[in-house]
Protein backbone atom coordinates (compact mmCIF):
# COMPACT_ATOMS: atom_id res chain seq x y z
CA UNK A 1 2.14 -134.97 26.50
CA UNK A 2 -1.56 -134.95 25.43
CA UNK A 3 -1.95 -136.13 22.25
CA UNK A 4 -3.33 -139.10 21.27
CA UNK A 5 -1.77 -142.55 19.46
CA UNK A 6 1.45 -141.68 17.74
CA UNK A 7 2.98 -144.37 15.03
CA UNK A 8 6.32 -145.82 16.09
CA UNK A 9 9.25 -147.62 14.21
CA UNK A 10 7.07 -150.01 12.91
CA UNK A 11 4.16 -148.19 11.87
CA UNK A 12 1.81 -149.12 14.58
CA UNK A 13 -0.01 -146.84 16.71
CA UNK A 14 0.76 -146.33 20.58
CA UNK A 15 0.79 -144.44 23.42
CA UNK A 16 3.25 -141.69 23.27
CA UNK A 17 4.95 -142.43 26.53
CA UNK A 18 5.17 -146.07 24.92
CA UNK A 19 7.84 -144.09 22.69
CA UNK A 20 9.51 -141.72 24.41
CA UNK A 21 12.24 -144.27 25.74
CA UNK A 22 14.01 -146.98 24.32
CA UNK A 23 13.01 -148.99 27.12
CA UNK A 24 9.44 -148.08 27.26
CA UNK A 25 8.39 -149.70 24.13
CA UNK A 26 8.54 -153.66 25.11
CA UNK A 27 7.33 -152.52 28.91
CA UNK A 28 4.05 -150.71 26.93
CA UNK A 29 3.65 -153.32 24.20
CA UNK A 30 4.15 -156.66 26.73
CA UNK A 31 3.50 -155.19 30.18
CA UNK A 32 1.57 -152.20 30.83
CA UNK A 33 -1.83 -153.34 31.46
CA UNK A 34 -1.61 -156.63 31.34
CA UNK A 35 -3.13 -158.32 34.49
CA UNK A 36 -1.01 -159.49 36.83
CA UNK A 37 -1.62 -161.77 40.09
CA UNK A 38 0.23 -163.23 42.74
CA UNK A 39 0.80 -161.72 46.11
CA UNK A 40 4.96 -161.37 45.75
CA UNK A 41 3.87 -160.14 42.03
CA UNK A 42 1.65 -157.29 43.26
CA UNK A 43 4.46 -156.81 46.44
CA UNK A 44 6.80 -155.57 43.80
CA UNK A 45 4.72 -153.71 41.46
CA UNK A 46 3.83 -152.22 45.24
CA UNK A 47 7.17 -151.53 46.31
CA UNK A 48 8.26 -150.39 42.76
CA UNK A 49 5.38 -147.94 42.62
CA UNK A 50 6.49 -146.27 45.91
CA UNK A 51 10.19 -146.22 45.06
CA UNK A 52 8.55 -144.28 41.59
CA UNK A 53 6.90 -141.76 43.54
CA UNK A 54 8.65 -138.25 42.79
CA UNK A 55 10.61 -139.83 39.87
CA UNK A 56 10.13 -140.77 36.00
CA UNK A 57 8.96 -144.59 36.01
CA UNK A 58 12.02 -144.33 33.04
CA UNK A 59 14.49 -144.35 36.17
CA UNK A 60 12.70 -147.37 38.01
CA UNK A 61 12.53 -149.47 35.05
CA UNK A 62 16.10 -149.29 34.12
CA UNK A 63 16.97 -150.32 37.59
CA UNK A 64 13.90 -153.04 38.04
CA UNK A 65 16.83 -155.62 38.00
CA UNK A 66 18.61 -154.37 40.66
CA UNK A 67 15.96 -153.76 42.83
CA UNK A 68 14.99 -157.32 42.31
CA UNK A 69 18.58 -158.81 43.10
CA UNK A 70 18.33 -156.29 46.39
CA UNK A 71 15.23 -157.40 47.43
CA UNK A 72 15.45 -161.46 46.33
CA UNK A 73 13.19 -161.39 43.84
CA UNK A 74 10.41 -159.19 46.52
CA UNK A 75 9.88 -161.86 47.72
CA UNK A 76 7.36 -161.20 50.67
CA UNK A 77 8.48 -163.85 53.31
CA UNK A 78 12.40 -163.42 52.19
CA UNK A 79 12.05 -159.39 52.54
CA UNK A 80 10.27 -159.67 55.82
CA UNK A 81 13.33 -161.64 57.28
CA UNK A 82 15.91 -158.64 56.14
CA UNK A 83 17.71 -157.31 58.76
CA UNK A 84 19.03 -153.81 59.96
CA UNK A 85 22.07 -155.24 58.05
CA UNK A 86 20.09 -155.61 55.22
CA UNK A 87 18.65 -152.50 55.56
CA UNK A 88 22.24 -150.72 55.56
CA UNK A 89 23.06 -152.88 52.38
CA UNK A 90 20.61 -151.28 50.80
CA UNK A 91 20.64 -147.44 51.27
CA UNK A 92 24.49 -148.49 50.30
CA UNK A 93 23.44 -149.93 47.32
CA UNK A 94 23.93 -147.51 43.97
CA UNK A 95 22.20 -149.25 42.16
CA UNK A 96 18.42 -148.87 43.42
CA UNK A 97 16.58 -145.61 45.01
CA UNK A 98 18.53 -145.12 48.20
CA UNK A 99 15.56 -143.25 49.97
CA UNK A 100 15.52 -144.42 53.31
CA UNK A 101 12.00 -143.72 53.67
CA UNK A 102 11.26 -146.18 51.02
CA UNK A 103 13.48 -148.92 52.27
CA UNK A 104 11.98 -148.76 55.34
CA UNK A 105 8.31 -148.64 54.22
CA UNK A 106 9.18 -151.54 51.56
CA UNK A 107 10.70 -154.03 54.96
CA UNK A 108 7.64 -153.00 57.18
CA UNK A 109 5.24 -153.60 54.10
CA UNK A 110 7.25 -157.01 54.00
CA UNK A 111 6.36 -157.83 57.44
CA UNK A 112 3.08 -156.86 57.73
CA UNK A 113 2.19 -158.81 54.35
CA UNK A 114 3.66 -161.84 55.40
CA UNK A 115 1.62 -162.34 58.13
CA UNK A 116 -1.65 -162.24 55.52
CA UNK A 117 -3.16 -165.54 54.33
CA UNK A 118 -2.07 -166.97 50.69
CA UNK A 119 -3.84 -164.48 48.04
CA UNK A 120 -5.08 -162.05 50.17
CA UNK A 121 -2.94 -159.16 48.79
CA UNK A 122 -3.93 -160.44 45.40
CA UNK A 123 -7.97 -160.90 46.76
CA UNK A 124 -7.99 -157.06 47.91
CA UNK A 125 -6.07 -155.22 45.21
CA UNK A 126 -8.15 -156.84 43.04
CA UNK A 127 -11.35 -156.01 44.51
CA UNK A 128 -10.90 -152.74 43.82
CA UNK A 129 -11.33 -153.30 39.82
CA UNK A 130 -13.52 -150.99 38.32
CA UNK A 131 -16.10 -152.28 35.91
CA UNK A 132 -14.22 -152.02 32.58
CA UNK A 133 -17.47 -151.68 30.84
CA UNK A 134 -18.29 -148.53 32.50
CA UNK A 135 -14.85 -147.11 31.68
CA UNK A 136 -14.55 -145.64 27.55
CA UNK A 137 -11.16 -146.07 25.80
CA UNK A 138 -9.11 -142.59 26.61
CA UNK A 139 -8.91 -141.16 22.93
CA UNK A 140 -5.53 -138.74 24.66
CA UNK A 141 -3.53 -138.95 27.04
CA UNK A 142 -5.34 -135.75 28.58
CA UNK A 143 -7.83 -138.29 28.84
CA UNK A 144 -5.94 -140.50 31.16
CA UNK A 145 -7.05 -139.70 35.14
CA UNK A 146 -4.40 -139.78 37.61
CA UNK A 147 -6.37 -140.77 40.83
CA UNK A 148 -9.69 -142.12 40.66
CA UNK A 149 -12.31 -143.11 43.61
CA UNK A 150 -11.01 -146.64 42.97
CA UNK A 151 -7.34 -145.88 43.58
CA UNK A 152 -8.40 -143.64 46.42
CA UNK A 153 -10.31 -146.56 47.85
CA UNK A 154 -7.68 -149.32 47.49
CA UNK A 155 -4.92 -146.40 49.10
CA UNK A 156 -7.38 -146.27 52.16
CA UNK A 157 -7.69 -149.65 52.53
CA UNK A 158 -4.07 -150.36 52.44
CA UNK A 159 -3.40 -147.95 54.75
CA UNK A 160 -5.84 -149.09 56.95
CA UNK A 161 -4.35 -152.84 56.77
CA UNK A 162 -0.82 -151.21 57.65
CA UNK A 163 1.00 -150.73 55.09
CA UNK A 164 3.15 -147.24 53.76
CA UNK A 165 3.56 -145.34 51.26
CA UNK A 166 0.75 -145.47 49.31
CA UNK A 167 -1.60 -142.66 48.40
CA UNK A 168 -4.27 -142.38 45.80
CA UNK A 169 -1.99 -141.69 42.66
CA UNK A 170 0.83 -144.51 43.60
CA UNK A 171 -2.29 -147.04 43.67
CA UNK A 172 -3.58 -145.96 40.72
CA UNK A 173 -0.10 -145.96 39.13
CA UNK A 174 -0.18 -149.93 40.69
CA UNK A 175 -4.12 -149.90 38.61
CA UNK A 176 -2.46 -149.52 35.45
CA UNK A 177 0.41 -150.77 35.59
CA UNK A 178 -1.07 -154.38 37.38
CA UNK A 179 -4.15 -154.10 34.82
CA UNK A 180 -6.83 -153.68 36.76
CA UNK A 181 -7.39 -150.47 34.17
CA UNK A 182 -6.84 -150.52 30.88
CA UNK A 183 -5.41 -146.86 29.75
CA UNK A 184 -3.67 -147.76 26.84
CA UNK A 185 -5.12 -145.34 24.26
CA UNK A 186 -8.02 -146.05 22.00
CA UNK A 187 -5.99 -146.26 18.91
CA UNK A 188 -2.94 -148.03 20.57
CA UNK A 189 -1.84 -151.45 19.18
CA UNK A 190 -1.94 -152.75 22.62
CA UNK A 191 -5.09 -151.58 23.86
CA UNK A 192 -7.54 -154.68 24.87
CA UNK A 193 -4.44 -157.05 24.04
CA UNK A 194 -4.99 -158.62 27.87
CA UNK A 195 -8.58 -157.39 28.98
CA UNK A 196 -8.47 -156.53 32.64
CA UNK A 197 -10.23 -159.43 34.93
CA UNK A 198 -13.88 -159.20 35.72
């Protein structure tokens, strides 16, 4: 996939991933890109991210409510406070990604976030915004980086604050997705439609 804008059922242009699922199209159009903030906000996105790594986001998405009925609503002081019976409820539970690695980095994540002050999950992801001015509109998807020294950055500093599983293309993943980065394509109907947050 490297072309650029492709029209959908309505006419209007988007991204061609924005297309290539049923599902994808409201995520792209109301979603993708659009800034989001809140510490248990960016914990999911977080945890989601991970869980995505290896997979098609396609396979996340269709079980995002499950994951969030597993994992009360990821929220960061309820997941903190799971147990190792928790824990086994999970990696029995069919309907999310029953990697063990995963569930385990997504508690200790938990626990190490919750001992954070109010917004400072939010304060540091955030930080690492690039300067949207400096960025041009991707005209292709070939155009579209998948790591950048931003999303290298923000990996190392997570890492370095303790939490897992997290490298340089799951953050930037989180970038996009969180709106930080706007990669919706030049021609797409829902490029600029939240502009990332100075």
């Amino acid at each position: 996939m490297t072309g650029g804008a492709v029209p959908g059922p309505d006419g209007k242009l988007r991204c061609p991933w924005g297309l290539s699922a049923e599902e994808y199209v409201t995520y792209h159009d109301e979603e993708w890109g659009r800034p989001v903030h809140g510490d248990d906000a960016l914990f999911e996105r977080l945890c989601l991210e991970a869980f995505q790594s290896g997979l098609s986001w396609i396979t996340i998405l269709r079980r995002r409510d499950t994951f969030r009925t597993a994992f009360d609503d990821f929220k960061i002081a309820s997941v903190a406070a799971f147990t190792d019976a928790d824990k086994e409820r999970l990696l029995a539970d069919p309907g999310i990604i029953r990697n063990r690695a995963k569930v385990e980095a997504t508690l200790a994540n938990a626990r190490e976030l919750a001992d954070w002050p109010a917004g400072e999950l939010d304060t540091l992801i955030w930080s690492y915004a690039p300067d949207a001015a400096k960025r041009p509109a991707p005209r292709t998807i070939a155009d579209v980086p998948a790591v950048t020294d931003e999303s290298t950055a923000l990996a190392k500093a997570l890492k370095k604050r303790g939490l897992r599983f997290i490298g340089p293309t799951t953050a930037y993943a989180l970038m996009q997705a969180c709106g930080l980065v706007d990669d919706h394509l030049s021609d797409c109907v829902a490029r600029g439609a939240a502009a990332p947050a100075s």
